[in-house]
N, C-alpha and C. Protein backbone atom coordinates (compact mmCIF):
# COMPACT_ATOMS: atom_id res chain seq x y z
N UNK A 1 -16.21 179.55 36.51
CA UNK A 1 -15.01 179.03 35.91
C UNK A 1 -14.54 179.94 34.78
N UNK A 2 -15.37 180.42 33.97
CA UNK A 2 -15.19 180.89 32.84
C UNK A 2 -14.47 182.93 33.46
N UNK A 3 -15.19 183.40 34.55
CA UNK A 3 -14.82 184.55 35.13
C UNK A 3 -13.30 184.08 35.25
N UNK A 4 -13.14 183.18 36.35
CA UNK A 4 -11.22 182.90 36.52
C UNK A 4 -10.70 182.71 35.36
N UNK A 5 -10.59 182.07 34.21
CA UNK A 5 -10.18 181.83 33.47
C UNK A 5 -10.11 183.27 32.49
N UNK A 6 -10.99 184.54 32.26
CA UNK A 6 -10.90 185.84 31.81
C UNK A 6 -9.98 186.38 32.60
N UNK A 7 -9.84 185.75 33.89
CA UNK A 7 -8.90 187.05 35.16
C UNK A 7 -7.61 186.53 34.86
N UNK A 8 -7.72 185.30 34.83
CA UNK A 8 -6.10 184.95 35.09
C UNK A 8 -5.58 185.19 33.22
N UNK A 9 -6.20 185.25 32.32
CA UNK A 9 -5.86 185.36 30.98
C UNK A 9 -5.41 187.14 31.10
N UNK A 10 -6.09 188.03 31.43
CA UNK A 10 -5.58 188.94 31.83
C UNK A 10 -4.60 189.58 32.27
N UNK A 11 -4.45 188.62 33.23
CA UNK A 11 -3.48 189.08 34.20
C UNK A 11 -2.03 188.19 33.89
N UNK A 12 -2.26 187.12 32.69
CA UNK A 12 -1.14 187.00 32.42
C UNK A 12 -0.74 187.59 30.75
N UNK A 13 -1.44 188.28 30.58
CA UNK A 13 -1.04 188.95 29.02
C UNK A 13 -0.96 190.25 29.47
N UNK A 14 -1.45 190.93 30.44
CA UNK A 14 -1.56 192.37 30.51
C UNK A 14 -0.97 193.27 31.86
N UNK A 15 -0.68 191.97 32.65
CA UNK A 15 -0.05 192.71 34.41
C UNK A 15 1.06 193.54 34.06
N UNK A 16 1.40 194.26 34.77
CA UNK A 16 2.84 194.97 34.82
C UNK A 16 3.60 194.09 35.74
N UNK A 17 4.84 193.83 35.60
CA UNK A 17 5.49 192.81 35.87
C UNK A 17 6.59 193.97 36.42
N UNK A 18 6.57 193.90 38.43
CA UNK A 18 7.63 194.68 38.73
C UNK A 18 9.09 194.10 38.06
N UNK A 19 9.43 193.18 37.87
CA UNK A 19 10.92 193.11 37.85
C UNK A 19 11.26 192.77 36.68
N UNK A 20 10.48 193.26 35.43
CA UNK A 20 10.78 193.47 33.78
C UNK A 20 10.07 195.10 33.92
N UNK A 21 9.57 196.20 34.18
CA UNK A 21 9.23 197.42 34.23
C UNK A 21 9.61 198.22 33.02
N UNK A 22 11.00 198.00 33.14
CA UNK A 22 11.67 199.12 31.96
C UNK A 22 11.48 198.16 31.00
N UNK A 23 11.70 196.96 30.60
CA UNK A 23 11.39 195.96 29.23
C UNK A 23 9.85 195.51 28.99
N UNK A 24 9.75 195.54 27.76
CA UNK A 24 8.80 194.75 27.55
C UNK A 24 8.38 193.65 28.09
N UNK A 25 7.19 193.69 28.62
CA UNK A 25 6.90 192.58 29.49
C UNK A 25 6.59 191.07 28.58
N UNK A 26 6.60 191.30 27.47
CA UNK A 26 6.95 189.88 26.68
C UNK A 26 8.16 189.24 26.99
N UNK A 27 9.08 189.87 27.55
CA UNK A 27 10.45 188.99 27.64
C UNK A 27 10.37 188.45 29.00
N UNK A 28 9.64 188.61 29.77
CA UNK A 28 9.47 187.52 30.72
C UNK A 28 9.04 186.14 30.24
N UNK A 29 8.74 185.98 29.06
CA UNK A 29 7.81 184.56 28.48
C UNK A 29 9.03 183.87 28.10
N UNK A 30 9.14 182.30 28.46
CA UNK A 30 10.01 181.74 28.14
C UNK A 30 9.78 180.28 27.13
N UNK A 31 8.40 180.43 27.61
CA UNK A 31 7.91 178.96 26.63
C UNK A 31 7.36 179.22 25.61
N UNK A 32 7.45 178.56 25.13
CA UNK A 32 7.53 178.73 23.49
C UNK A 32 5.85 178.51 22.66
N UNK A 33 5.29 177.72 23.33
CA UNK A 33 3.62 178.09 23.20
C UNK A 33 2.77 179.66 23.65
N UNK A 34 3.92 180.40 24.72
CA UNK A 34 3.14 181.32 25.09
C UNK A 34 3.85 182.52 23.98
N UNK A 35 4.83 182.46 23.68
CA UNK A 35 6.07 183.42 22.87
C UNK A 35 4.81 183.33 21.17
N UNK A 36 4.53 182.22 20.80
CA UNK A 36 3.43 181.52 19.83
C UNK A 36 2.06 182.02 19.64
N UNK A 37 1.79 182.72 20.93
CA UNK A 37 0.40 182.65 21.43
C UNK A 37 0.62 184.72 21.19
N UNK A 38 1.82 185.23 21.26
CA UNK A 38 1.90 186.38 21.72
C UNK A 38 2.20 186.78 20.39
N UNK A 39 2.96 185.73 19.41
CA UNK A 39 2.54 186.78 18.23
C UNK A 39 1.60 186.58 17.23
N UNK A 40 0.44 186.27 18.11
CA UNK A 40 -0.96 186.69 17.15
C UNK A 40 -1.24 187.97 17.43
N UNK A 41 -0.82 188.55 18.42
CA UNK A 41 -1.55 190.04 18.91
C UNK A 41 -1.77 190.88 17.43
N UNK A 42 -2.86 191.51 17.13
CA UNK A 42 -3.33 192.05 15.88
C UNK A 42 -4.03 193.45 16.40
N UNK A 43 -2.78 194.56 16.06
CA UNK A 43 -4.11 196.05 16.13
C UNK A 43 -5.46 196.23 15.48
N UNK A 44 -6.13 196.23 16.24
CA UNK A 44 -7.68 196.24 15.60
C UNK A 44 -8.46 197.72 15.00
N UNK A 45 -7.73 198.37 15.45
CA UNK A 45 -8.31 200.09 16.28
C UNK A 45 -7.49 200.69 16.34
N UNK A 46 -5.80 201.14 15.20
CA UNK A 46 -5.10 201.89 15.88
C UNK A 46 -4.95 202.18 17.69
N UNK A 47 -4.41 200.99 18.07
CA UNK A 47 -3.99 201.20 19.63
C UNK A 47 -5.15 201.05 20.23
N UNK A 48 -6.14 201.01 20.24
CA UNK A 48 -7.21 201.10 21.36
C UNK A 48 -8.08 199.45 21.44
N UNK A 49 -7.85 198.52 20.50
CA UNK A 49 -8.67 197.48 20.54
C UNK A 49 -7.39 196.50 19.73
N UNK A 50 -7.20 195.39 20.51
CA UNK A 50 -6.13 194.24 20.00
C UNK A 50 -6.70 192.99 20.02
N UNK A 51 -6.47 192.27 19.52
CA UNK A 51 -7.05 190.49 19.64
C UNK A 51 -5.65 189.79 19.81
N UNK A 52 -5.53 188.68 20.44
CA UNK A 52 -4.49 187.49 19.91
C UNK A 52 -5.66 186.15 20.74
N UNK A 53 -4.52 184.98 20.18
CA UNK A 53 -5.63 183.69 19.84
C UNK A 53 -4.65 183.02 21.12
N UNK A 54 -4.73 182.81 22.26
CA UNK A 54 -4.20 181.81 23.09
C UNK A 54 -3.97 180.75 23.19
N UNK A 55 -2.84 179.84 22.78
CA UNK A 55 -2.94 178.49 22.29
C UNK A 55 -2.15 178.17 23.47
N UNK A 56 -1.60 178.51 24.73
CA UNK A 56 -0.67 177.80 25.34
C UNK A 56 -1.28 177.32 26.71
N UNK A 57 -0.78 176.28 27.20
CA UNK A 57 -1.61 176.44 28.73
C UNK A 57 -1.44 176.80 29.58
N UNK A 58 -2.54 177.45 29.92
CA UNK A 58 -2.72 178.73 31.04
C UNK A 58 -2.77 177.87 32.56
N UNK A 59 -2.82 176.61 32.25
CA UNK A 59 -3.04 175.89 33.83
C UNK A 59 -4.13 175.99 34.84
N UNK A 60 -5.32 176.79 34.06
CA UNK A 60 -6.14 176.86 35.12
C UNK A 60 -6.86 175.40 35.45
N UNK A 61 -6.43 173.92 35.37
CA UNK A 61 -6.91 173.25 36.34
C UNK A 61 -6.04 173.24 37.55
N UNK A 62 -4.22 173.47 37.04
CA UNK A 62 -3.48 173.06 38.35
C UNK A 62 -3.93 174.68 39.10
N UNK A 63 -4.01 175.99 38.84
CA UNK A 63 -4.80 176.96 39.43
C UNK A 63 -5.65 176.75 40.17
N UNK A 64 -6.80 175.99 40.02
CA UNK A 64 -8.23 175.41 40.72
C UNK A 64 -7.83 174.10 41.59
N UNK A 65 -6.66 173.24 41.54
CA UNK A 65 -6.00 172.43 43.10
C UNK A 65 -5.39 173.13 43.80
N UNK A 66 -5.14 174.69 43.50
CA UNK A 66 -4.18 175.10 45.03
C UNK A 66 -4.71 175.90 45.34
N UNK A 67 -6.42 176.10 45.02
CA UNK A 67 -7.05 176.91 45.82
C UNK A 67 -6.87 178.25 45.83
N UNK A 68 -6.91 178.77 44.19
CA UNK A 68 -6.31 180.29 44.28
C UNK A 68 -7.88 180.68 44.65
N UNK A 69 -7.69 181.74 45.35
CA UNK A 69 -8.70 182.57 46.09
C UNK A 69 -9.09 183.84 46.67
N UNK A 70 -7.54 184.69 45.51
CA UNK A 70 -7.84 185.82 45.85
C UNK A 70 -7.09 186.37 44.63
N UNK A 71 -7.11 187.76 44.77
CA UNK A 71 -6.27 188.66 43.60
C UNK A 71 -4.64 188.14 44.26
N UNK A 72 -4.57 188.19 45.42
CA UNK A 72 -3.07 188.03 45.29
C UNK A 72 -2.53 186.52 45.12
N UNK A 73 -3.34 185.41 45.57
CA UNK A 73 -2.56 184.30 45.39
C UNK A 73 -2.71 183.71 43.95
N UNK A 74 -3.68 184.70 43.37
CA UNK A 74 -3.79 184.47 41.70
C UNK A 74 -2.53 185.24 40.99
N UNK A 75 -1.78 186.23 41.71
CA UNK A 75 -0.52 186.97 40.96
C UNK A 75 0.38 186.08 41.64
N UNK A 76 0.24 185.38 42.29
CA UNK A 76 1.55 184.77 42.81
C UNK A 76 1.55 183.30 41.96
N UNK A 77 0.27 182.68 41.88
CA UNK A 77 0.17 181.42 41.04
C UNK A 77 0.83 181.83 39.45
N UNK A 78 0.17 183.03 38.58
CA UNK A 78 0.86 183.57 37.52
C UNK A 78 2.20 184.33 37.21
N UNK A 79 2.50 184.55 38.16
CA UNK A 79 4.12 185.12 38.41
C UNK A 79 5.03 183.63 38.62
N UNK A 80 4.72 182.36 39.74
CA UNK A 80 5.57 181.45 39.40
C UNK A 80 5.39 180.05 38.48
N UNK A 81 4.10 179.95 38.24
CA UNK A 81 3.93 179.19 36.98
C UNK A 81 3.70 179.54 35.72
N UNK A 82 3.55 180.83 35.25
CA UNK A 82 3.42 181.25 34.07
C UNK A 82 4.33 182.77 33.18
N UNK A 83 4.74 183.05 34.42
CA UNK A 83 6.24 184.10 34.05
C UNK A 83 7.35 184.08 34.68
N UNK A 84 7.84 182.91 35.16
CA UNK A 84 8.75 182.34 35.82
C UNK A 84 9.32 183.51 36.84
N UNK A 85 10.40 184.36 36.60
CA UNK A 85 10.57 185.43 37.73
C UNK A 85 10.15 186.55 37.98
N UNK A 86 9.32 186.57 36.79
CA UNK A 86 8.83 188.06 36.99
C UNK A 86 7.18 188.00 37.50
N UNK A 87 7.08 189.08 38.59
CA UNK A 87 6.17 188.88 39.54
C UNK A 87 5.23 189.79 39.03
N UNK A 88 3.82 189.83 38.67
CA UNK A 88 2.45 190.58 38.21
C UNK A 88 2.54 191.61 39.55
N UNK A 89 2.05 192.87 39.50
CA UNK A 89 1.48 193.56 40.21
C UNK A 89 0.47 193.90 39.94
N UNK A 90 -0.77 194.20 40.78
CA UNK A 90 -2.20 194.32 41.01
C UNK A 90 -2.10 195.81 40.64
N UNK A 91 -2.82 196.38 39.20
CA UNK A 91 -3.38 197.64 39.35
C UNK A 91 -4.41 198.07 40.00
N UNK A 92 -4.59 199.63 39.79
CA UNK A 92 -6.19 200.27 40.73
C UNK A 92 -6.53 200.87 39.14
N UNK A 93 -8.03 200.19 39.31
CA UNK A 93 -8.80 200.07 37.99
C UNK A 93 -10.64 200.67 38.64
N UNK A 94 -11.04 202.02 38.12
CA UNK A 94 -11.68 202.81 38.19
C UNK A 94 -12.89 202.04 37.53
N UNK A 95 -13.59 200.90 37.92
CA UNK A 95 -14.86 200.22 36.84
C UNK A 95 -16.16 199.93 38.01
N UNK A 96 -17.12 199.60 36.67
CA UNK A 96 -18.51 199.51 37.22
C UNK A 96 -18.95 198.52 36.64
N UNK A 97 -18.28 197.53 36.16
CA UNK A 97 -18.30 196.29 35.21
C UNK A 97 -20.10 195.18 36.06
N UNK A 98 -20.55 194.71 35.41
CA UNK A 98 -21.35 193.56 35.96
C UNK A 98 -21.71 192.11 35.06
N UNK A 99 -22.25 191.92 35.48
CA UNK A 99 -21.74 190.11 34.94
C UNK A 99 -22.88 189.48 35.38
N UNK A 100 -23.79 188.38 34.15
CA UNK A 100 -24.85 187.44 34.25
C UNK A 100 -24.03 185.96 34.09
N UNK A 101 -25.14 185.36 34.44
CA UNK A 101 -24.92 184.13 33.94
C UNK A 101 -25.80 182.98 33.94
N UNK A 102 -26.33 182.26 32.69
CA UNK A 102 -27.19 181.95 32.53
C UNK A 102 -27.31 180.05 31.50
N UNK A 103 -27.79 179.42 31.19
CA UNK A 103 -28.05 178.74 30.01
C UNK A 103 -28.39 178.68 28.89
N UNK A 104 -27.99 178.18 27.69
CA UNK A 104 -28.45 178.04 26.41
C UNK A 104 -29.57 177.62 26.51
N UNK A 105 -30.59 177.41 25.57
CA UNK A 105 -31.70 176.32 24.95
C UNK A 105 -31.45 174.89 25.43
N UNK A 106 -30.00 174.76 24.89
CA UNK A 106 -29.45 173.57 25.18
C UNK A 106 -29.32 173.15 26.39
N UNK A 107 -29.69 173.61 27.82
CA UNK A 107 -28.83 174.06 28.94
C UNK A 107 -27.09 173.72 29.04
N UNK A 108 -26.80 174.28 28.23
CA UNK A 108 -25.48 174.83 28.35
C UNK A 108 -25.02 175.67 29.24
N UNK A 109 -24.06 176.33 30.15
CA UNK A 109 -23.89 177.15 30.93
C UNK A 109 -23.07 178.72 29.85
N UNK A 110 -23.62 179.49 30.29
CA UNK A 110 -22.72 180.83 29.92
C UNK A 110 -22.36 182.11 30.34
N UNK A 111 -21.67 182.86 29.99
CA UNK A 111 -21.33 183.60 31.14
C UNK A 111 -21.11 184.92 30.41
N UNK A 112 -21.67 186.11 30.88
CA UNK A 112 -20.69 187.12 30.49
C UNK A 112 -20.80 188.65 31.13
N UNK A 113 -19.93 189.46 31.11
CA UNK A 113 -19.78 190.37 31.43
C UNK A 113 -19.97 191.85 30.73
N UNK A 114 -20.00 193.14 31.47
CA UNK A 114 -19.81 194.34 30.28
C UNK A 114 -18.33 195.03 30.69
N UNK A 115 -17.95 195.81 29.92
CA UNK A 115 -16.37 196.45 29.91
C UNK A 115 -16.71 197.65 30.17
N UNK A 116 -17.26 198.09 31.17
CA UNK A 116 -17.34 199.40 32.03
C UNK A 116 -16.68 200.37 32.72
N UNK A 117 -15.29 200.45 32.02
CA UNK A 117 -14.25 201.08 32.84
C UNK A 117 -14.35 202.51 32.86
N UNK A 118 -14.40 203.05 33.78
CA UNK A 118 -14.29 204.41 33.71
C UNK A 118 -12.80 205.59 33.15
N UNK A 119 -12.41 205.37 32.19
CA UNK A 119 -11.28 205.94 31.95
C UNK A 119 -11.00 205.61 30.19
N UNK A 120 -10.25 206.57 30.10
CA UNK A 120 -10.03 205.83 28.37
C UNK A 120 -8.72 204.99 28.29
N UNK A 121 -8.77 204.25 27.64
CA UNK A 121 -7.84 202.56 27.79
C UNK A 121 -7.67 201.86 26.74
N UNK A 122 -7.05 201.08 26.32
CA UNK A 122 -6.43 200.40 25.10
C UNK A 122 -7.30 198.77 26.00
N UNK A 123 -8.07 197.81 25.12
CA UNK A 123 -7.99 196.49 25.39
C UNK A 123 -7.95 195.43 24.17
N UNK A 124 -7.64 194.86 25.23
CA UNK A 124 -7.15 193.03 24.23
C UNK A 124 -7.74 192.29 24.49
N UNK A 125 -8.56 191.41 23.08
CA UNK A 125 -9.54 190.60 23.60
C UNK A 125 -8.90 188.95 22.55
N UNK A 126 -8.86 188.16 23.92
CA UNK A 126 -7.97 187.27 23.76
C UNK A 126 -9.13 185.91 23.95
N UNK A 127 -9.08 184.97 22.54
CA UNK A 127 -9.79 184.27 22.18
C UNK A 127 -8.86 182.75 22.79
N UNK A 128 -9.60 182.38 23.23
CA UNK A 128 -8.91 180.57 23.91
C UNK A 128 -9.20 179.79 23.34
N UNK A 129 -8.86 178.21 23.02
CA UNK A 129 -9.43 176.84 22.39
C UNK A 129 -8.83 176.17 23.09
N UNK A 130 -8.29 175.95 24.57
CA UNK A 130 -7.77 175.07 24.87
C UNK A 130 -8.39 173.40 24.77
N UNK A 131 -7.21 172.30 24.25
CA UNK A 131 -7.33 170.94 23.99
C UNK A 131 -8.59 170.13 24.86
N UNK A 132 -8.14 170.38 25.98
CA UNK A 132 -9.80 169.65 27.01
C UNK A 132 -10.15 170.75 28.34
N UNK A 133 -9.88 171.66 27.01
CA UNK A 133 -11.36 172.99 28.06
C UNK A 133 -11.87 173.57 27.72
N UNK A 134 -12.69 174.71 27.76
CA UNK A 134 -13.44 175.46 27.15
C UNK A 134 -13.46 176.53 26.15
N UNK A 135 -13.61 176.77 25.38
CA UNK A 135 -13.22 177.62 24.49
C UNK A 135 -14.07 179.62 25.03
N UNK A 136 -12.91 179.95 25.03
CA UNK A 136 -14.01 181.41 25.72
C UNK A 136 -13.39 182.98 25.14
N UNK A 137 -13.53 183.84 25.00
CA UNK A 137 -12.74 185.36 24.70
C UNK A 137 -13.34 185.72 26.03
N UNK A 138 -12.23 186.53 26.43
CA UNK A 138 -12.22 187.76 27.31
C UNK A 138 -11.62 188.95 26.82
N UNK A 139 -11.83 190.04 27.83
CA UNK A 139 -11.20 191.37 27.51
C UNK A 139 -10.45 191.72 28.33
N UNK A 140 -9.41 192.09 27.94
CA UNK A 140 -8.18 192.75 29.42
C UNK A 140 -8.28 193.98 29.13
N UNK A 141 -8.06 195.02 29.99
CA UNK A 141 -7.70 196.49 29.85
C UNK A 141 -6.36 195.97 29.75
N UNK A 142 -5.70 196.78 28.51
CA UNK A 142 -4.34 196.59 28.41
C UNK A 142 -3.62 197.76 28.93
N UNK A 143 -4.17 198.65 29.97
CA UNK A 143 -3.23 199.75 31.04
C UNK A 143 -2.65 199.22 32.05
């Protein structure tokens, strides 16, 4: 749960959006929690490391009833419920990334990954609290 919820946070703060290309892909955002959410973005690293705090909803329960199940019906779920016309395109991303997942003491569930990309890259690591879900950071390559 916590992997989809890093992909689709990704892929809606960081996709290239064919049909905004030449604009900033912030002006595809029309709601006003996500417009909210976008100006926390904070340079961490001169250009190479960013944070912002995600307060809007990302929808990944109505995501998890229509059975997204792949890279593309996950750009098509985030292109028409979360950037209204403007459609995500799938980059080619050069990585060797791997990923555990395990329990607390507590048995709690947790999850995480390493940022193994082969290339040099700017990322954004985008902290969540959503109201009745999980609270989690991920990292997007922001290329």
């Amino acid at each position: 749960m916590k992997t989809i919820t890093a992909l689709l946070m990704a892929t809606l703060i960081m996709c290239p959006c064919s049909s905004i290309m030449a604009k900033n892909p912030a002006a595809s955002v029309t709601d006003k929690a996500q417009k909210a959410s976008i100006s926390t973005i904070k340079d961490l690293d001169n250009g190479r490391l960013y944070v912002m705090d995600y307060t809007a909803d990302y929808k990944l329960d109505k995501m998890l009833q229509q059975n997204v199940n792949s890279v593309d019906t996950m750009l098509a779920f985030v292109g028409r419920e979360l950037l209204g016309a403007a459609k995500p395109a799938p980059g080619a991303i050069d990585a060797g990334c791997s990923a555990f997942a395990g329990r607390t003491e507590e048995g709690k569930p947790i999850y995480g990954r390493n940022f193994d990309y082969k290339m040099k890259m700017t990322a954004v690591m985008v902290r969540t609290a959503p109201k009745d879900g999980y609270r989690s950071i991920g990292m997007a390559d922001a290329g």
